[in-house]
Protein backbone atom coordinates (compact mmCIF):
# COMPACT_ATOMS: atom_id res chain seq x y z
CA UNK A 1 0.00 0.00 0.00
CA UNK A 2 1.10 3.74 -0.93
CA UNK A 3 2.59 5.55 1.89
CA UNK A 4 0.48 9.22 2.82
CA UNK A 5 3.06 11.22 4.66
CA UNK A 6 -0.43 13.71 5.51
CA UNK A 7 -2.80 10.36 6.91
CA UNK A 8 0.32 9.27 9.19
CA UNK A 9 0.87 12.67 10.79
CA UNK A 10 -2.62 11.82 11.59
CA UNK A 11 -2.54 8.69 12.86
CA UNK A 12 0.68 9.88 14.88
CA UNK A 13 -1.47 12.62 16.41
CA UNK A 14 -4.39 10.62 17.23
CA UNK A 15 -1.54 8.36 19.39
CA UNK A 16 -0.13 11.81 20.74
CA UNK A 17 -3.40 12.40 22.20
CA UNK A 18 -4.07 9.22 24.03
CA UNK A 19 -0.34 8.26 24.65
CA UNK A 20 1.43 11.36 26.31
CA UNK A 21 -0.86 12.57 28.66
CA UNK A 22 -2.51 15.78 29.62
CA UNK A 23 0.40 17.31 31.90
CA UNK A 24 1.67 20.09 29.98
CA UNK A 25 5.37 21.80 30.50
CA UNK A 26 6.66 25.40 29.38
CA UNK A 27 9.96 23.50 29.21
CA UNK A 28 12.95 24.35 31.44
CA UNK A 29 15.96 27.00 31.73
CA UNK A 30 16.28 31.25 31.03
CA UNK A 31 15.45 32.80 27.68
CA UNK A 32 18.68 32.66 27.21
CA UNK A 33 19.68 29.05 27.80
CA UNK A 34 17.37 27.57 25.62
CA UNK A 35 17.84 29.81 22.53
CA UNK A 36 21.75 28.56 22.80
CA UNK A 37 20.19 25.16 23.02
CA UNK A 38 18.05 25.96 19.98
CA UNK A 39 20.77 27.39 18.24
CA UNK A 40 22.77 23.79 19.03
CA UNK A 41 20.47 21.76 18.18
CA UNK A 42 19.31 23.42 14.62
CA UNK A 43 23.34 22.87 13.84
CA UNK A 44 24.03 19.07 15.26
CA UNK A 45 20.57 17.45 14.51
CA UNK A 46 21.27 14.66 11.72
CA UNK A 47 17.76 15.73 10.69
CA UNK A 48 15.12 19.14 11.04
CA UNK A 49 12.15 18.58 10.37
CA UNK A 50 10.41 22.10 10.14
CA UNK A 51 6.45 22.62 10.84
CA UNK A 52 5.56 25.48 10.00
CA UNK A 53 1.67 27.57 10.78
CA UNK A 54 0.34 31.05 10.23
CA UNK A 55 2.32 31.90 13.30
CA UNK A 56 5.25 32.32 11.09
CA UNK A 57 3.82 33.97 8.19
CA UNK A 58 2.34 36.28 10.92
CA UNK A 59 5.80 37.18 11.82
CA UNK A 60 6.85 37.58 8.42
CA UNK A 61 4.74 40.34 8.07
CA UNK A 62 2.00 38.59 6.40
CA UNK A 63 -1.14 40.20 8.52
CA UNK A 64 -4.43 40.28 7.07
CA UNK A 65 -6.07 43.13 9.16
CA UNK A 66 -4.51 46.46 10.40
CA UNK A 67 -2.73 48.88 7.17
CA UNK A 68 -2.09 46.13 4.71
CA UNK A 69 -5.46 45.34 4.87
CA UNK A 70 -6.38 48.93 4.96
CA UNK A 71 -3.76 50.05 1.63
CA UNK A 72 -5.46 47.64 -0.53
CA UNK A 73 -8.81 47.02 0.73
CA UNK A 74 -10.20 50.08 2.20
CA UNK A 75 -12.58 50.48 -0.43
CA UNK A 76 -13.96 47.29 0.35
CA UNK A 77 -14.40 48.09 3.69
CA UNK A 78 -16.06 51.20 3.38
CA UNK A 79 -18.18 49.55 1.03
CA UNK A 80 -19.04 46.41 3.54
CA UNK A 81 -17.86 46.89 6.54
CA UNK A 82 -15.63 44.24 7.07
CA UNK A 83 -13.19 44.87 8.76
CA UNK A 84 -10.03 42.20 7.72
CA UNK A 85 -8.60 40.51 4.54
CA UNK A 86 -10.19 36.93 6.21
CA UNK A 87 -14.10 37.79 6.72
CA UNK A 88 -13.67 39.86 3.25
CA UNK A 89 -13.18 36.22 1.93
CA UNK A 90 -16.40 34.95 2.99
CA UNK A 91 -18.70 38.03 2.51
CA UNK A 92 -21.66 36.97 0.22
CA UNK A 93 -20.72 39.73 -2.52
CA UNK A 94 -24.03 40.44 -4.56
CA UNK A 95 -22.02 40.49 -7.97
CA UNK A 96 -18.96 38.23 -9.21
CA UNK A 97 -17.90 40.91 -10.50
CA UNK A 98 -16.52 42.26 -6.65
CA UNK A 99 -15.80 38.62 -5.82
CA UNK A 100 -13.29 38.07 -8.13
CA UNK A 101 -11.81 41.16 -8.07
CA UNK A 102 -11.65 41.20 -4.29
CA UNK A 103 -9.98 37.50 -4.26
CA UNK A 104 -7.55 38.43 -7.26
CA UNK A 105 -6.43 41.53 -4.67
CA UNK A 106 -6.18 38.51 -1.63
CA UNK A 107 -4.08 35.86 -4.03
CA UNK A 108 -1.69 39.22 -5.39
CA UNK A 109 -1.13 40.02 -1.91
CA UNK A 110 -0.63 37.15 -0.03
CA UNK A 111 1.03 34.54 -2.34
CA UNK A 112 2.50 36.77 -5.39
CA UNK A 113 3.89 39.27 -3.15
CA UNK A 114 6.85 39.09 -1.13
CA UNK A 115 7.23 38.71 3.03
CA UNK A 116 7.11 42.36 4.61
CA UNK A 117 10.00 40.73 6.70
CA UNK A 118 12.67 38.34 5.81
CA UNK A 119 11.64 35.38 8.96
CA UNK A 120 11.62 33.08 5.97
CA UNK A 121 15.10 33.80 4.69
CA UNK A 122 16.68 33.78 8.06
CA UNK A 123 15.67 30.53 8.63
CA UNK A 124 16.60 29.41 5.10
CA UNK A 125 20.29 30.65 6.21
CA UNK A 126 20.33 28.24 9.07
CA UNK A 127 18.89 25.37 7.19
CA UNK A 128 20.52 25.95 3.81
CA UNK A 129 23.35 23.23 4.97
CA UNK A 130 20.69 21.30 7.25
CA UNK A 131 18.93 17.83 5.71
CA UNK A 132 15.97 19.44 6.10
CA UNK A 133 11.80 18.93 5.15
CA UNK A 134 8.92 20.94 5.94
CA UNK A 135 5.38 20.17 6.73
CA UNK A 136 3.33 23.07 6.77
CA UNK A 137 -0.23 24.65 6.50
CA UNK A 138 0.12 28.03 5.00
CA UNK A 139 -0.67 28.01 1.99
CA UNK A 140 1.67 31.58 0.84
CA UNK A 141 4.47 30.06 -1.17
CA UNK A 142 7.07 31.81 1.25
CA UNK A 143 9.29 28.88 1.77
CA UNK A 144 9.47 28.66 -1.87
CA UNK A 145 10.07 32.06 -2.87
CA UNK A 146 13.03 31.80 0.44
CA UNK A 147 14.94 29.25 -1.57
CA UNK A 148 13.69 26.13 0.08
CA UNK A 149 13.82 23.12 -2.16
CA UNK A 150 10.30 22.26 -3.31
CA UNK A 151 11.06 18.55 -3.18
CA UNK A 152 11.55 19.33 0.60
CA UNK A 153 8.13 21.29 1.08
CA UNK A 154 4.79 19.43 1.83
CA UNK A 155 1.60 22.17 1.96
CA UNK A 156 -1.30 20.29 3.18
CA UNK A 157 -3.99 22.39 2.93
CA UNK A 158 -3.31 24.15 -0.24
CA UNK A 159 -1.56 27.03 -2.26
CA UNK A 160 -3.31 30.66 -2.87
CA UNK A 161 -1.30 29.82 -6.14
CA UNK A 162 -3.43 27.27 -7.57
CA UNK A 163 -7.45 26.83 -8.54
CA UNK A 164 -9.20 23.64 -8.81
CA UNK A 165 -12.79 23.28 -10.63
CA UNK A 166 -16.16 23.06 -8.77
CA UNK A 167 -16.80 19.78 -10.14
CA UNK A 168 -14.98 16.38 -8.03
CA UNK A 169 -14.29 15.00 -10.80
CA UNK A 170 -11.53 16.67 -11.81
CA UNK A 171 -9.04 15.89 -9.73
CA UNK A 172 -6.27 18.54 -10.89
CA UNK A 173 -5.09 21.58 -9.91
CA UNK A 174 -4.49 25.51 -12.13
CA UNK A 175 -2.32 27.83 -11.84
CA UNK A 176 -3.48 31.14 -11.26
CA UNK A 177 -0.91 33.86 -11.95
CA UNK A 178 -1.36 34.98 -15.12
CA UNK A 179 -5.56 35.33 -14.08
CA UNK A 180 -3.88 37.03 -11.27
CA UNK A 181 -1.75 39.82 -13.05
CA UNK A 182 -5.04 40.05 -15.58
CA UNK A 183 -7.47 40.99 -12.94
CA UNK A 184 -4.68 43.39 -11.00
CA UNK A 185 -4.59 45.69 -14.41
CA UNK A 186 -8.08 45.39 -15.02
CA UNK A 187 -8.91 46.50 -11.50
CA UNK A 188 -5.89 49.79 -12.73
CA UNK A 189 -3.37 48.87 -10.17
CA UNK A 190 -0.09 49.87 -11.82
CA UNK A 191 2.76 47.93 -12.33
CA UNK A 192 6.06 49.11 -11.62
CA UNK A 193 9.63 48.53 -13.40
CA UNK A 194 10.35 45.86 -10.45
CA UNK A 195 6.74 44.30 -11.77
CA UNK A 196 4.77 44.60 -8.53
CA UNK A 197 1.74 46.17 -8.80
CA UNK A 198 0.64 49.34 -6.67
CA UNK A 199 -2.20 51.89 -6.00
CA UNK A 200 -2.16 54.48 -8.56
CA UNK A 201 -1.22 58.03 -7.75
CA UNK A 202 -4.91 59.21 -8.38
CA UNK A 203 -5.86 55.93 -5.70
CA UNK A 204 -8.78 55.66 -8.34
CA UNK A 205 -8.91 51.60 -8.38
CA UNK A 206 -12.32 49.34 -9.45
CA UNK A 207 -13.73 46.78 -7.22
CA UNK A 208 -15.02 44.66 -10.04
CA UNK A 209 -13.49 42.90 -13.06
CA UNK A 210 -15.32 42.06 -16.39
CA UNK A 211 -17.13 39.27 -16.85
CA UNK A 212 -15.07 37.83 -19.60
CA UNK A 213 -12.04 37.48 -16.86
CA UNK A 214 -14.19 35.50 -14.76
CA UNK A 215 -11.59 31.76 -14.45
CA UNK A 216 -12.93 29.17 -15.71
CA UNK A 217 -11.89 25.15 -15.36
CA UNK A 218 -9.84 24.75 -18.93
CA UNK A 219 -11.28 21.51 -18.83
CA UNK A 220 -14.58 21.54 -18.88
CA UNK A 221 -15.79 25.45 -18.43
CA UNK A 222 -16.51 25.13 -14.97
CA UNK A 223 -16.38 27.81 -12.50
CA UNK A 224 -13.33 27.83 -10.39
CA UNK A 225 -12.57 28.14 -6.46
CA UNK A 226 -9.34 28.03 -4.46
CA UNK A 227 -7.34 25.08 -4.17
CA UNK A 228 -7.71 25.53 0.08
CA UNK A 229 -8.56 22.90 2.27
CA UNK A 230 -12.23 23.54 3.91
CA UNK A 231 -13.85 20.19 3.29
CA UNK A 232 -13.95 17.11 1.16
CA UNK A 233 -13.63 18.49 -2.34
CA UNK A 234 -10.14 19.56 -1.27
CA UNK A 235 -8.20 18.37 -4.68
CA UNK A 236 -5.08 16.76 -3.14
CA UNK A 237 -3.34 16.63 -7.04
CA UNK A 238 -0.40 14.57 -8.30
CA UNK A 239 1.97 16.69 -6.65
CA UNK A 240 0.60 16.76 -3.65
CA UNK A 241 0.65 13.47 -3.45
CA UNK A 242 4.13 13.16 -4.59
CA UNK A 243 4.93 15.31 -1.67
CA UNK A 244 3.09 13.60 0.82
CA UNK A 245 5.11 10.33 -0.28
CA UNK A 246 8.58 12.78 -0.07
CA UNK A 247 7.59 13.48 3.59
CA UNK A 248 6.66 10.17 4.51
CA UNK A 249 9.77 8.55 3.28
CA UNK A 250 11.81 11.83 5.07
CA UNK A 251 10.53 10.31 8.35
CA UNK A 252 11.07 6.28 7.69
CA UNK A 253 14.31 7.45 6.87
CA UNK A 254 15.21 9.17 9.90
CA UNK A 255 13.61 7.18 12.66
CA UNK A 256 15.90 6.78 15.37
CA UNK A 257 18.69 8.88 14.29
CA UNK A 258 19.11 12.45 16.04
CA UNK A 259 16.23 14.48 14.98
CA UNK A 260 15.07 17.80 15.29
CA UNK A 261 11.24 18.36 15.00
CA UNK A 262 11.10 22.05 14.82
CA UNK A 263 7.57 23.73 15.35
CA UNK A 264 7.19 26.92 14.21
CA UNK A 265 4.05 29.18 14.56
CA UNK A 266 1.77 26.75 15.07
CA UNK A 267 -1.51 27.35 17.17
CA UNK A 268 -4.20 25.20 18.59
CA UNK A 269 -6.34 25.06 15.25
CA UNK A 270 -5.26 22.32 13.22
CA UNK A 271 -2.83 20.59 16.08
CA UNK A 272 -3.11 17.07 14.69
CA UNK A 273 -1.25 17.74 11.63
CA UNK A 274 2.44 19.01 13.21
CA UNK A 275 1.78 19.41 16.58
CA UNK A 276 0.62 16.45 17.69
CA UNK A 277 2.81 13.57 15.28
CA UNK A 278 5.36 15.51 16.49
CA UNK A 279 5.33 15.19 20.11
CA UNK A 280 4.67 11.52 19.11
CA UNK A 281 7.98 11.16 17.01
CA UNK A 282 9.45 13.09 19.97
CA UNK A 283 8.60 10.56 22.54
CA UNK A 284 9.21 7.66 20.54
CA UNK A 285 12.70 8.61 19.78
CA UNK A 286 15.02 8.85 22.44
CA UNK A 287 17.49 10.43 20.36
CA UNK A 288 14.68 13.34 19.08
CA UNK A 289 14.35 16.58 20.61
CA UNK A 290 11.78 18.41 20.25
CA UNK A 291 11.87 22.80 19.81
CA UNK A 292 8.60 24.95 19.58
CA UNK A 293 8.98 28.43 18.83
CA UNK A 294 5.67 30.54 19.45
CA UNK A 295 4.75 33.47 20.69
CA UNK A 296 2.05 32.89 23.36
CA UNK A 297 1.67 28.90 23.20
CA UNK A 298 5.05 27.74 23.34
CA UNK A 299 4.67 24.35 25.32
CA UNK A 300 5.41 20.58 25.42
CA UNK A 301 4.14 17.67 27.23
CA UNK A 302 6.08 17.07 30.61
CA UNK A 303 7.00 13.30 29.32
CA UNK A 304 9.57 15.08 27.15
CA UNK A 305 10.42 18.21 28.66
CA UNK A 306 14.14 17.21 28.87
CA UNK A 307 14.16 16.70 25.36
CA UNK A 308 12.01 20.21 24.23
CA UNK A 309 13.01 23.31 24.06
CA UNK A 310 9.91 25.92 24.06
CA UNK A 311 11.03 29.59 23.76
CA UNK A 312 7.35 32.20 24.19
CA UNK A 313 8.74 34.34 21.75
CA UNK A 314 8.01 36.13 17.81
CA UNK A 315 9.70 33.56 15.57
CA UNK A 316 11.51 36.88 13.79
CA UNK A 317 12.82 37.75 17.00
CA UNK A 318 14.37 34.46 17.38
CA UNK A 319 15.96 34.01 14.18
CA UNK A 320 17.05 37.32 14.06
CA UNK A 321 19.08 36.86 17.52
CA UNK A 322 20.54 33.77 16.61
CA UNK A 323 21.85 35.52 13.07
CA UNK A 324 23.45 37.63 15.18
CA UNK A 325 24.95 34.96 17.27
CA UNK A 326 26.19 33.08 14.18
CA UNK A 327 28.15 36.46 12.84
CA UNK A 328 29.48 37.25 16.37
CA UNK A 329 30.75 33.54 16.60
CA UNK A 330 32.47 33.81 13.24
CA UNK A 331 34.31 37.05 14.04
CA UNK A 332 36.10 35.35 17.20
């Protein structure tokens, strides 16, 4: 039977759950302490595996509410009422016209567009050398455009990049940049020499595209909606299935060995995905350690608190401080 790297971190979570108990720990030592440990163990693990939630897009930069949201959406809002880039996604808009136009503005901004911050790089610099793999559920393309290897990136819920039709039985996924860039002119956001589009100088911009830019399924004439994981007619593709095998075959390949499972970001929503298997791997691996990085719900189970390292912190913060340890340790 075909390995599913996404149904074991499942099943592993599931175990978490009824295997390590309900004792919680925010791990041991100052500040301090255990970002040196972090630090140590990010360059001696045989192994990182990275998972990765909105927690670390968040401290990329990538916010949906507050002035981002306000630059290119303010029209919107005055219009609606709504007052972030999230409940502007499910608003029941009377024409498609302001649908697609508003979710052509969402995909620009949050999966064409670069990181207001460079989190993603800095931790590209530290991994760059590491045997590395990520698991993650953002769906932004910002490991990607960071210089991660894509055959070491698993998204399981998605890509802002991609489309996939309305009807199940086409089980494929679209790109959507081109419909993208379309709908960003037709809405008269201007494109400048570096390519990125911006707000005009007259900040005269349509909410609506035409009809005839409406995206359609090429194979079939379908309508179209985003390739994000809310329920069953998720389209896991070919290559997310080639992924899933990638990360499954990451893990067989490791077990035992020193491992790091490095959380990054990743809240209470969707646990059973990376939290969870990986307290699970954690425990089951005497050798593993354990490292979440997260600023308000950095914690472990006390069954492996000697092997964790849980720093409450913003994950730029971190990787910023340890970039600065790495060039003070080269200059002496």
């Amino acid at each position: 039977m075909q390995r599913n790297g996404y149904q074991e971190t499942i099943e592993k979570g599931i175990k978490a759950v009824r295997n390590l108990g309900r004792q919680m720990s925010y791990g041991t030592g100052t500040k301090e302490e255990r970002l040196e440990r972090l630090k140590k163990e990010m360059e001696t693990a045989e192994a990182v595996v990275i998972g990765a939630g909105a927690g670390l897009s968040t401290s990329a930069g990538f916010t949906y509410s507050g002035e981002r949201f306000e630059r290119y959406f303010s029209d919107f809002r005055k219009k609606y009422g709504f007052q972030d880039m999230y409940s502007g996604g499910f608003y029941p808009y009377p024409k498609k016209e302001e649908f697609w136009a508003y979710w052509a503005r969402y995909i620009y901004i949050n999966r064409y567009m670069d990181a207001p911050k460079p989190v993603y790089q800095r931790l590209f610099e530290r991994m760059r050398e590491q045997d590395y793999f990520v698991i993650t559920t953002n769906v932004d393309h910002q490991f990607q455009k960071a210089g991660f290897d894509k055959r070491r990136l698993f998204y399981t819920q998605g890509d802002y990049g991609l489309f996939q039709s309305v009807n199940p039985d086409i089980r494929e996924t679209f790109d959507n940049q081109e419909w993208v860039m379309q709908a960003m002119e037709a809405q008269s956001f201007e494109k400048g020499e570096d390519g990125m589009f911006r707000m005009p100088e007259n900040g005269k911009i349509s909410m609506e595209i035409p009809a005839e830019l409406f995206p359609v399924c090429p194979v079939d004439g379908s309508e179209f909606v985003m390739n994000l994981r809310s329920d069953d007619s998720f389209v896991e593709d070919a290559g997310w299935h080639k992924a899933s095998e990638r990360y499954a075959d990451f893990l067989h390949r490791n077990e035992g060995r020193h491992v790091l499972y490095l959380e990054l970001g990743v809240g209470s929503n969707t646990p059973v995905i990376i939290k969870y298997p990986f307290w699970q791997m954690t425990a089951s691996n005497e050798k593993a350690v354990y490292a979440c990085v997260n600023y308000g719900e950095a914690v472990c189970p006390a069954v492996i608190e000697k092997r964790s390292v849980c720093i409450d912190e913003d994950i730029g913060v971190v990787m910023d401080g340890m970039s600065i340890r790495m060039h003070t340790d080269l200059q002496r």
